[in-house]
C-alpha atoms as a PDB file:
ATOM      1  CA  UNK A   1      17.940 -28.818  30.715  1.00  0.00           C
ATOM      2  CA  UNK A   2      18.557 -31.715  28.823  1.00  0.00           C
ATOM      3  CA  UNK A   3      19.471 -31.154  25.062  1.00  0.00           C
ATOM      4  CA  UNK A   4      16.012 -32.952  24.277  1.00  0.00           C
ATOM      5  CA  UNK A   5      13.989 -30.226  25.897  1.00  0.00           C
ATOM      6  CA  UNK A   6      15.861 -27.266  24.771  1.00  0.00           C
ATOM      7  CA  UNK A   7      14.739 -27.321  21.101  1.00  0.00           C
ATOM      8  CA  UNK A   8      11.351 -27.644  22.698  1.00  0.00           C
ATOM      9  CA  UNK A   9      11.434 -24.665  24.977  1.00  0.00           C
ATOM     10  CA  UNK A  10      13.255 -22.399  22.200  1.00  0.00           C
ATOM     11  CA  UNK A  11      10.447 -23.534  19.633  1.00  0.00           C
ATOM     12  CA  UNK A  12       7.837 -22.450  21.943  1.00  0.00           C
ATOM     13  CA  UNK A  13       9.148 -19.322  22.947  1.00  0.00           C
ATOM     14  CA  UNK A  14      10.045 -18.024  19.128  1.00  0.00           C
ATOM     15  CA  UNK A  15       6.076 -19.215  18.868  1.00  0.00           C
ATOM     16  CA  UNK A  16       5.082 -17.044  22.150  1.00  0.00           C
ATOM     17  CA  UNK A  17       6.834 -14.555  20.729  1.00  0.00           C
ATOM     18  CA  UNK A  18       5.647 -14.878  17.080  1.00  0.00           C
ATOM     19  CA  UNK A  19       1.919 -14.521  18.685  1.00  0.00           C
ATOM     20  CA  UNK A  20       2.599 -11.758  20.646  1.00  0.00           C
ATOM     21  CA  UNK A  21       4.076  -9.698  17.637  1.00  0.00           C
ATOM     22  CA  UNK A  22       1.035 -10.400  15.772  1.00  0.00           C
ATOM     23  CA  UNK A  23      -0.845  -9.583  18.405  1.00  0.00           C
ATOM     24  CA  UNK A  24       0.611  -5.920  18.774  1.00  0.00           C
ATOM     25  CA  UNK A  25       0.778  -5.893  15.421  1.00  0.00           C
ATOM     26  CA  UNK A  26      -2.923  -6.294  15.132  1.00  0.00           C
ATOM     27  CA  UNK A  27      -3.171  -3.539  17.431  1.00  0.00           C
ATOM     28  CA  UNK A  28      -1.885  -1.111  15.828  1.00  0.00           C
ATOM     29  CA  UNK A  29      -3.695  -1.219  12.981  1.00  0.00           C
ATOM     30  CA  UNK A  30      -6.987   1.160  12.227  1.00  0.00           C
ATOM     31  CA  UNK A  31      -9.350   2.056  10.421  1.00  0.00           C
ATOM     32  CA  UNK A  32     -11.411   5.449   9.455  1.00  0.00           C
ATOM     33  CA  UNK A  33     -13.608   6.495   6.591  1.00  0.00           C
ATOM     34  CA  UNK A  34     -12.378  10.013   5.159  1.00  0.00           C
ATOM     35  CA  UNK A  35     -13.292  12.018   2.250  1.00  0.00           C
ATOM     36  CA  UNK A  36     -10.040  14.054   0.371  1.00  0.00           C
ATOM     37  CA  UNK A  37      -9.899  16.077  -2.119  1.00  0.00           C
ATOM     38  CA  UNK A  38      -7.703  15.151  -5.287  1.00  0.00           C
ATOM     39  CA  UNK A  39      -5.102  17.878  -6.200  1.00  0.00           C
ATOM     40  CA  UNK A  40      -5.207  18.561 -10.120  1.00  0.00           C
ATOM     41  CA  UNK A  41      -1.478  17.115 -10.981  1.00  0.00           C
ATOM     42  CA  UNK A  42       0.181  15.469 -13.112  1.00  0.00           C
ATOM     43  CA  UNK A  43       1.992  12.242 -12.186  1.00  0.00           C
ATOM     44  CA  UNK A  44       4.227  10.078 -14.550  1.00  0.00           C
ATOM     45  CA  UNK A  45       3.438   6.093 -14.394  1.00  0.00           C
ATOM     46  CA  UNK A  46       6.239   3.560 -14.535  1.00  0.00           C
ATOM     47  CA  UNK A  47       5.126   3.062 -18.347  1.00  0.00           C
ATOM     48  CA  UNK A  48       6.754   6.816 -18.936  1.00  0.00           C
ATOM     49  CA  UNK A  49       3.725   8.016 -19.717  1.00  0.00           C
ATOM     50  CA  UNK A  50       2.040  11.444 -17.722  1.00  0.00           C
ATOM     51  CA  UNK A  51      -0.758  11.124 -16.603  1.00  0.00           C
ATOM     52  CA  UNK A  52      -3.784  13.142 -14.292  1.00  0.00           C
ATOM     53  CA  UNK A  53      -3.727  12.186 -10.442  1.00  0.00           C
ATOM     54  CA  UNK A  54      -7.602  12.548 -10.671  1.00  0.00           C
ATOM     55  CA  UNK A  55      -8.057  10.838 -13.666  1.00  0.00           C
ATOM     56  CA  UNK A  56      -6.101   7.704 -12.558  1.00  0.00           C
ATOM     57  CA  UNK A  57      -7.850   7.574  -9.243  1.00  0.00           C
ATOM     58  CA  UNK A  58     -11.398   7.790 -11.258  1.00  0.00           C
ATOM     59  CA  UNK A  59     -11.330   5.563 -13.960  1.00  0.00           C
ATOM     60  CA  UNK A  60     -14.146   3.496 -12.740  1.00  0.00           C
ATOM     61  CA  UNK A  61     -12.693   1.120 -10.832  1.00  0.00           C
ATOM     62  CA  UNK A  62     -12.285   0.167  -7.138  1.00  0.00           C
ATOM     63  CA  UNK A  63      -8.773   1.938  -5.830  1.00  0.00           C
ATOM     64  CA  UNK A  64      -6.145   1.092  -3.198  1.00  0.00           C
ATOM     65  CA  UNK A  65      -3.725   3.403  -2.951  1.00  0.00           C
ATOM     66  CA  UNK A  66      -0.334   3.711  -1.456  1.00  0.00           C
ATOM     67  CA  UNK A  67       3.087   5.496  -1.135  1.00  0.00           C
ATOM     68  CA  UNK A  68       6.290   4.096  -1.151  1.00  0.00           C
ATOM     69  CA  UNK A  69       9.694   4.466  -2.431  1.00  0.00           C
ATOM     70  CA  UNK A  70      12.230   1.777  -3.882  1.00  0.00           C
ATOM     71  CA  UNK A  71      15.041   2.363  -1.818  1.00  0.00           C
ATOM     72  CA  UNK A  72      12.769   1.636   1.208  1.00  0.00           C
ATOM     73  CA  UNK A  73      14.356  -0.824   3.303  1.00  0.00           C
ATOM     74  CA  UNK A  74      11.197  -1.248   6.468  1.00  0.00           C
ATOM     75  CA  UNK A  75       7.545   0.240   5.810  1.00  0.00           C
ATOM     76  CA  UNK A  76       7.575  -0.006   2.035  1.00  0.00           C
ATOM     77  CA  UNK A  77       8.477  -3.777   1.138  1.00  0.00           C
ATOM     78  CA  UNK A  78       6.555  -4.958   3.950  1.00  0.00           C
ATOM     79  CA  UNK A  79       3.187  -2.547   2.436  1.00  0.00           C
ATOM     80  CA  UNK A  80       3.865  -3.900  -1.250  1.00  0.00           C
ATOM     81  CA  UNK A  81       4.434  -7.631  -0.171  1.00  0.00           C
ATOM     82  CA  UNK A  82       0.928  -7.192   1.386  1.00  0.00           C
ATOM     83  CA  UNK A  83      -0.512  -5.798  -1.785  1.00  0.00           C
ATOM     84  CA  UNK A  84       1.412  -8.847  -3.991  1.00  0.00           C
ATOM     85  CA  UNK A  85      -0.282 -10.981  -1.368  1.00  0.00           C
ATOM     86  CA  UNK A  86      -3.499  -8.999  -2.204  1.00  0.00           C
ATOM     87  CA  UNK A  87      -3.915  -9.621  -5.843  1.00  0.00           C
ATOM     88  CA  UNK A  88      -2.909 -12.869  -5.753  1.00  0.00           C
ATOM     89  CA  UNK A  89      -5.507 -13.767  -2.951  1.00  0.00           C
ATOM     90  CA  UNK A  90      -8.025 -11.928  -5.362  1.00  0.00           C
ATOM     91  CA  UNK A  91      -6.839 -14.178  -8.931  1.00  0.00           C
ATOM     92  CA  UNK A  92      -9.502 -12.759 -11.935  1.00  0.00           C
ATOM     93  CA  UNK A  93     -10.737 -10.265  -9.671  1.00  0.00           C
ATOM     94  CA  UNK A  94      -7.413  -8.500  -9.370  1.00  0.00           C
ATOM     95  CA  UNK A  95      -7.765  -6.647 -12.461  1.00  0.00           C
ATOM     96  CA  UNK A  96     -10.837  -5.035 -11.293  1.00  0.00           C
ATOM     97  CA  UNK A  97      -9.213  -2.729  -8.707  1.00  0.00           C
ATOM     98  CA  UNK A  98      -6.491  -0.240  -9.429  1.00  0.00           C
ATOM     99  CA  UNK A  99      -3.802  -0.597  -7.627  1.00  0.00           C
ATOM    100  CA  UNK A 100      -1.833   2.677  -7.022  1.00  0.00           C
ATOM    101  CA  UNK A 101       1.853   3.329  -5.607  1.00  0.00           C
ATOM    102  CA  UNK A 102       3.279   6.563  -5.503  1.00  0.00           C
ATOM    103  CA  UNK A 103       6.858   7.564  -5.033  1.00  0.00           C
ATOM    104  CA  UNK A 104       7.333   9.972  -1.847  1.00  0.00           C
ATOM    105  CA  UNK A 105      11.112  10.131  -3.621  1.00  0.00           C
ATOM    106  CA  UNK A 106      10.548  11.182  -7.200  1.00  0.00           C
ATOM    107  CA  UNK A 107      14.110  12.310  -7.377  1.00  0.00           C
ATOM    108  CA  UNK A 108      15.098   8.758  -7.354  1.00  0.00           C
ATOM    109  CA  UNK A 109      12.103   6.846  -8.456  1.00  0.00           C
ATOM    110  CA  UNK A 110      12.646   7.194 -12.174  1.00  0.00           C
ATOM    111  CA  UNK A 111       9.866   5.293 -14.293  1.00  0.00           C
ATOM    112  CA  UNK A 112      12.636   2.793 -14.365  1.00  0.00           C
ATOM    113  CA  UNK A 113      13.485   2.419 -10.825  1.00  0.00           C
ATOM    114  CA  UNK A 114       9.593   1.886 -10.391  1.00  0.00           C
ATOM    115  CA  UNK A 115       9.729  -0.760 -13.387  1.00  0.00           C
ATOM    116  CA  UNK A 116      12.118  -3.337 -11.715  1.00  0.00           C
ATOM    117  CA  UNK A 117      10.578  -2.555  -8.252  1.00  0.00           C
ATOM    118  CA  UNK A 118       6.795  -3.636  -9.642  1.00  0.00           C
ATOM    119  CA  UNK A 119       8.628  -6.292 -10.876  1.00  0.00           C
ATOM    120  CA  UNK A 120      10.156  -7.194  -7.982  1.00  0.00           C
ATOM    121  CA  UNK A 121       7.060  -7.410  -6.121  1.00  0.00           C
ATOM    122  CA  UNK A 122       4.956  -9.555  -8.966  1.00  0.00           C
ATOM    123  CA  UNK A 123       2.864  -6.451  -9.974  1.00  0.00           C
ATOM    124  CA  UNK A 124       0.201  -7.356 -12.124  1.00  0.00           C
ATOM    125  CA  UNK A 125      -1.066  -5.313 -14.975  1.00  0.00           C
ATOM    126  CA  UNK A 126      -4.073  -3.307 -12.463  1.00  0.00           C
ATOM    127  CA  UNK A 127      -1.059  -2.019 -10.200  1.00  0.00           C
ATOM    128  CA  UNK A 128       0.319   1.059 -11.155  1.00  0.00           C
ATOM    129  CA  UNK A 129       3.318   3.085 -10.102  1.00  0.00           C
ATOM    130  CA  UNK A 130       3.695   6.515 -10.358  1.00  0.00           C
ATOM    131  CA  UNK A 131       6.641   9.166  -9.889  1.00  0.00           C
ATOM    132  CA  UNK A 132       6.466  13.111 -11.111  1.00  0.00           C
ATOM    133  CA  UNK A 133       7.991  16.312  -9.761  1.00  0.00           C
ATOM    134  CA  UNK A 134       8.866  16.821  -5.963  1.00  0.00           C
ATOM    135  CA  UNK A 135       5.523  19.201  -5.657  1.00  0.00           C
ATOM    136  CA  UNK A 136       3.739  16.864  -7.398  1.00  0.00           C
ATOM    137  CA  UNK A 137       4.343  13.922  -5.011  1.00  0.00           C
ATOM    138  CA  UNK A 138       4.397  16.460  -2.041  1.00  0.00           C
ATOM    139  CA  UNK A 139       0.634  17.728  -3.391  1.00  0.00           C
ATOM    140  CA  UNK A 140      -0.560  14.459  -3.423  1.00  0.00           C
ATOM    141  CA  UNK A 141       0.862  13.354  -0.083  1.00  0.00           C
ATOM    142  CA  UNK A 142      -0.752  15.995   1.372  1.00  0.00           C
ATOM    143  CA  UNK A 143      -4.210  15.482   0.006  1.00  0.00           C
ATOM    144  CA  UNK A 144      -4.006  12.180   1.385  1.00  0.00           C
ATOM    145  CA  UNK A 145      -2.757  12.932   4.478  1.00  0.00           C
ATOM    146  CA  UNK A 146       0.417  10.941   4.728  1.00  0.00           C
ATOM    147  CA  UNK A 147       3.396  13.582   4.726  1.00  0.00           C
ATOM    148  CA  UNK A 148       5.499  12.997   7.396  1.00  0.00           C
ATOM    149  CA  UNK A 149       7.899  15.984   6.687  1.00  0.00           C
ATOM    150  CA  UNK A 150      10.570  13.529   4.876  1.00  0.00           C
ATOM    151  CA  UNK A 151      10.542  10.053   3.810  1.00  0.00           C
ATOM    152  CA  UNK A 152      12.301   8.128   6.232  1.00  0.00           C
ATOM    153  CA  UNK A 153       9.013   9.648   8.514  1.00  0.00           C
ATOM    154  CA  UNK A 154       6.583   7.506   6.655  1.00  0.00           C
ATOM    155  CA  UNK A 155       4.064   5.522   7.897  1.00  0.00           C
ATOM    156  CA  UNK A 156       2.291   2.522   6.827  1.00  0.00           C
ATOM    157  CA  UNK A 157      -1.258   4.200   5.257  1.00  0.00           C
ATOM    158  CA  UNK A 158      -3.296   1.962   2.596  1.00  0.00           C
ATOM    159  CA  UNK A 159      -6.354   3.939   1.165  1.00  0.00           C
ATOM    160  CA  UNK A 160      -9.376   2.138  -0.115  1.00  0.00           C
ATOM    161  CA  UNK A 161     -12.186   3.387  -2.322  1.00  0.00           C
ATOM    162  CA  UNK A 162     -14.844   1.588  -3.964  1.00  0.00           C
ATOM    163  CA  UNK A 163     -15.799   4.190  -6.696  1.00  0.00           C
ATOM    164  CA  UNK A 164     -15.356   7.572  -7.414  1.00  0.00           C
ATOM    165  CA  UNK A 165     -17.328   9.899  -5.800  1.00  0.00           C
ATOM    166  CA  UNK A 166     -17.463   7.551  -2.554  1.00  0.00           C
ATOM    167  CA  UNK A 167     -15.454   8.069   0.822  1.00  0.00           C
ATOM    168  CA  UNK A 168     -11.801   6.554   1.656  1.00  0.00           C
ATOM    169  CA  UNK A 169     -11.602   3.927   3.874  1.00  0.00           C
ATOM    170  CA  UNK A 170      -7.806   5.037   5.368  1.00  0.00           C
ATOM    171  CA  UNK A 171      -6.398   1.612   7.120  1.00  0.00           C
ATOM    172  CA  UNK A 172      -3.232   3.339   9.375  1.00  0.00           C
ATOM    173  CA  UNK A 173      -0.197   0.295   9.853  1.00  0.00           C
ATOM    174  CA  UNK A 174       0.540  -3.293   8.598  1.00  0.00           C
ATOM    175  CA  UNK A 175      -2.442  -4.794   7.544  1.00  0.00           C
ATOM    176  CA  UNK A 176      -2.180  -8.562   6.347  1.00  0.00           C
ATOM    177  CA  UNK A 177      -3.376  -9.268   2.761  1.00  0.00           C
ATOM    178  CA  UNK A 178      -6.299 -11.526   4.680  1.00  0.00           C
ATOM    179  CA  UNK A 179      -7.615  -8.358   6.390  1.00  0.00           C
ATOM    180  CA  UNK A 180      -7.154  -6.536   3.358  1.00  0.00           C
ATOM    181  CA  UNK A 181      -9.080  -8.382   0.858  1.00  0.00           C
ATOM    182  CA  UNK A 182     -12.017  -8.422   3.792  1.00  0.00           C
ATOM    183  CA  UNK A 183     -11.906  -4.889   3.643  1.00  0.00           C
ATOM    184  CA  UNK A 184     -12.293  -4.654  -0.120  1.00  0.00           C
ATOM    185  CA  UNK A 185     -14.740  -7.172  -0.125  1.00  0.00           C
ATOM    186  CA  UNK A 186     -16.876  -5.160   2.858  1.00  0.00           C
ATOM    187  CA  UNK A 187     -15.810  -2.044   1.069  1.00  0.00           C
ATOM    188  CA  UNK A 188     -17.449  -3.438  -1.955  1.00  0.00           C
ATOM    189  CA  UNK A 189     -20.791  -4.382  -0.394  1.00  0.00           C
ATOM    190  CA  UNK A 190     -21.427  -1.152   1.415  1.00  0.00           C
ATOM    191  CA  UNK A 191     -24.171   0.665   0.202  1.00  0.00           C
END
């Protein structure tokens, strides 16, 4: 090959290779509606203040809920950079839906250590983090499904709910903000 044709070939095979990551990617990703039930705990929200799980997650407002924890180096950077993406694709109508990430690692997740990481990923003032006890976070992992026995087991699970009372809609791996403000705006229009 000729240097002139080698940038060429490389380019399109990091873009072959780009599509087909997206692709599988894509693939991976589903969707189910699901009904949980809320354990009665206490959580405490990066502001320091402690607050009821139910009572945050019923305020009135649309939800999308996650877990993470800060020193998350794969699943959880990639999941908040998709919900930065997500309130910024929504502007005004970003402080209409809670936002909601929970620490799967309150030992380390101090209401600090949740400050500089909702910092770190442009969280506006809807998006909420929350830490508490070990049993706490375990409770609510449960009730939601997403326990994977320890937290370098996670998976990539956003929930979705468009009021209280109504069912989850549970999107399992990486979603891309696009697909994720289409599902709040479908979630949104469903009767």
């Amino acid at each position: 090959m000729t240097a002139c044709t080698q940038p060429t070939v490389s380019a399109a095979l990091v873009c072959v290779g780009a599509l087909l990551l997206t692709a599988a990617a894509a693939a991976t990703v589903s969707r189910s509606t699901v009904t949980y039930e809320t354990p009665d705990v206490s959580l405490v929200r990066a502001d320091g203040k402690r607050v009821s799980l139910p009572q945050e997650l019923d305020d009135g407002r649309p939800v999308l809920l996650n877990f993470i924890f800060t020193t998350c180096s794969s699943i959880c950077p990639l999941a908040s950079r998709t919900l930065e993406e997500f309130q910024r694709k929504l502007g005004r109508e970003a402080s209409k839906v809670h936002l909601m990430s929970i620490s799967i690692d309150p030992e380390e997740d101090t209401p600090a250590r949740l400050t500089a990481y909702a910092r770190k990923f442009h969280a506006g003032p809807a998006w909420q983090y929350y830490t508490g006890t070990v049993a706490a976070s375990l409770a609510a992992q449960r009730a939601f499904d997403v326990y994977r026995g320890e937290k370098m087991s996670h998976t990539a699970v956003t929930l979705m709910r468009a009021a209280p009372g109504k069912p989850w809609l549970r999107i399992e791996g990486f979603v891309t903000p696009d697909e994720l403000v289409d599902d709040y705006q479908k979630l949104l229009a469903s009767p």
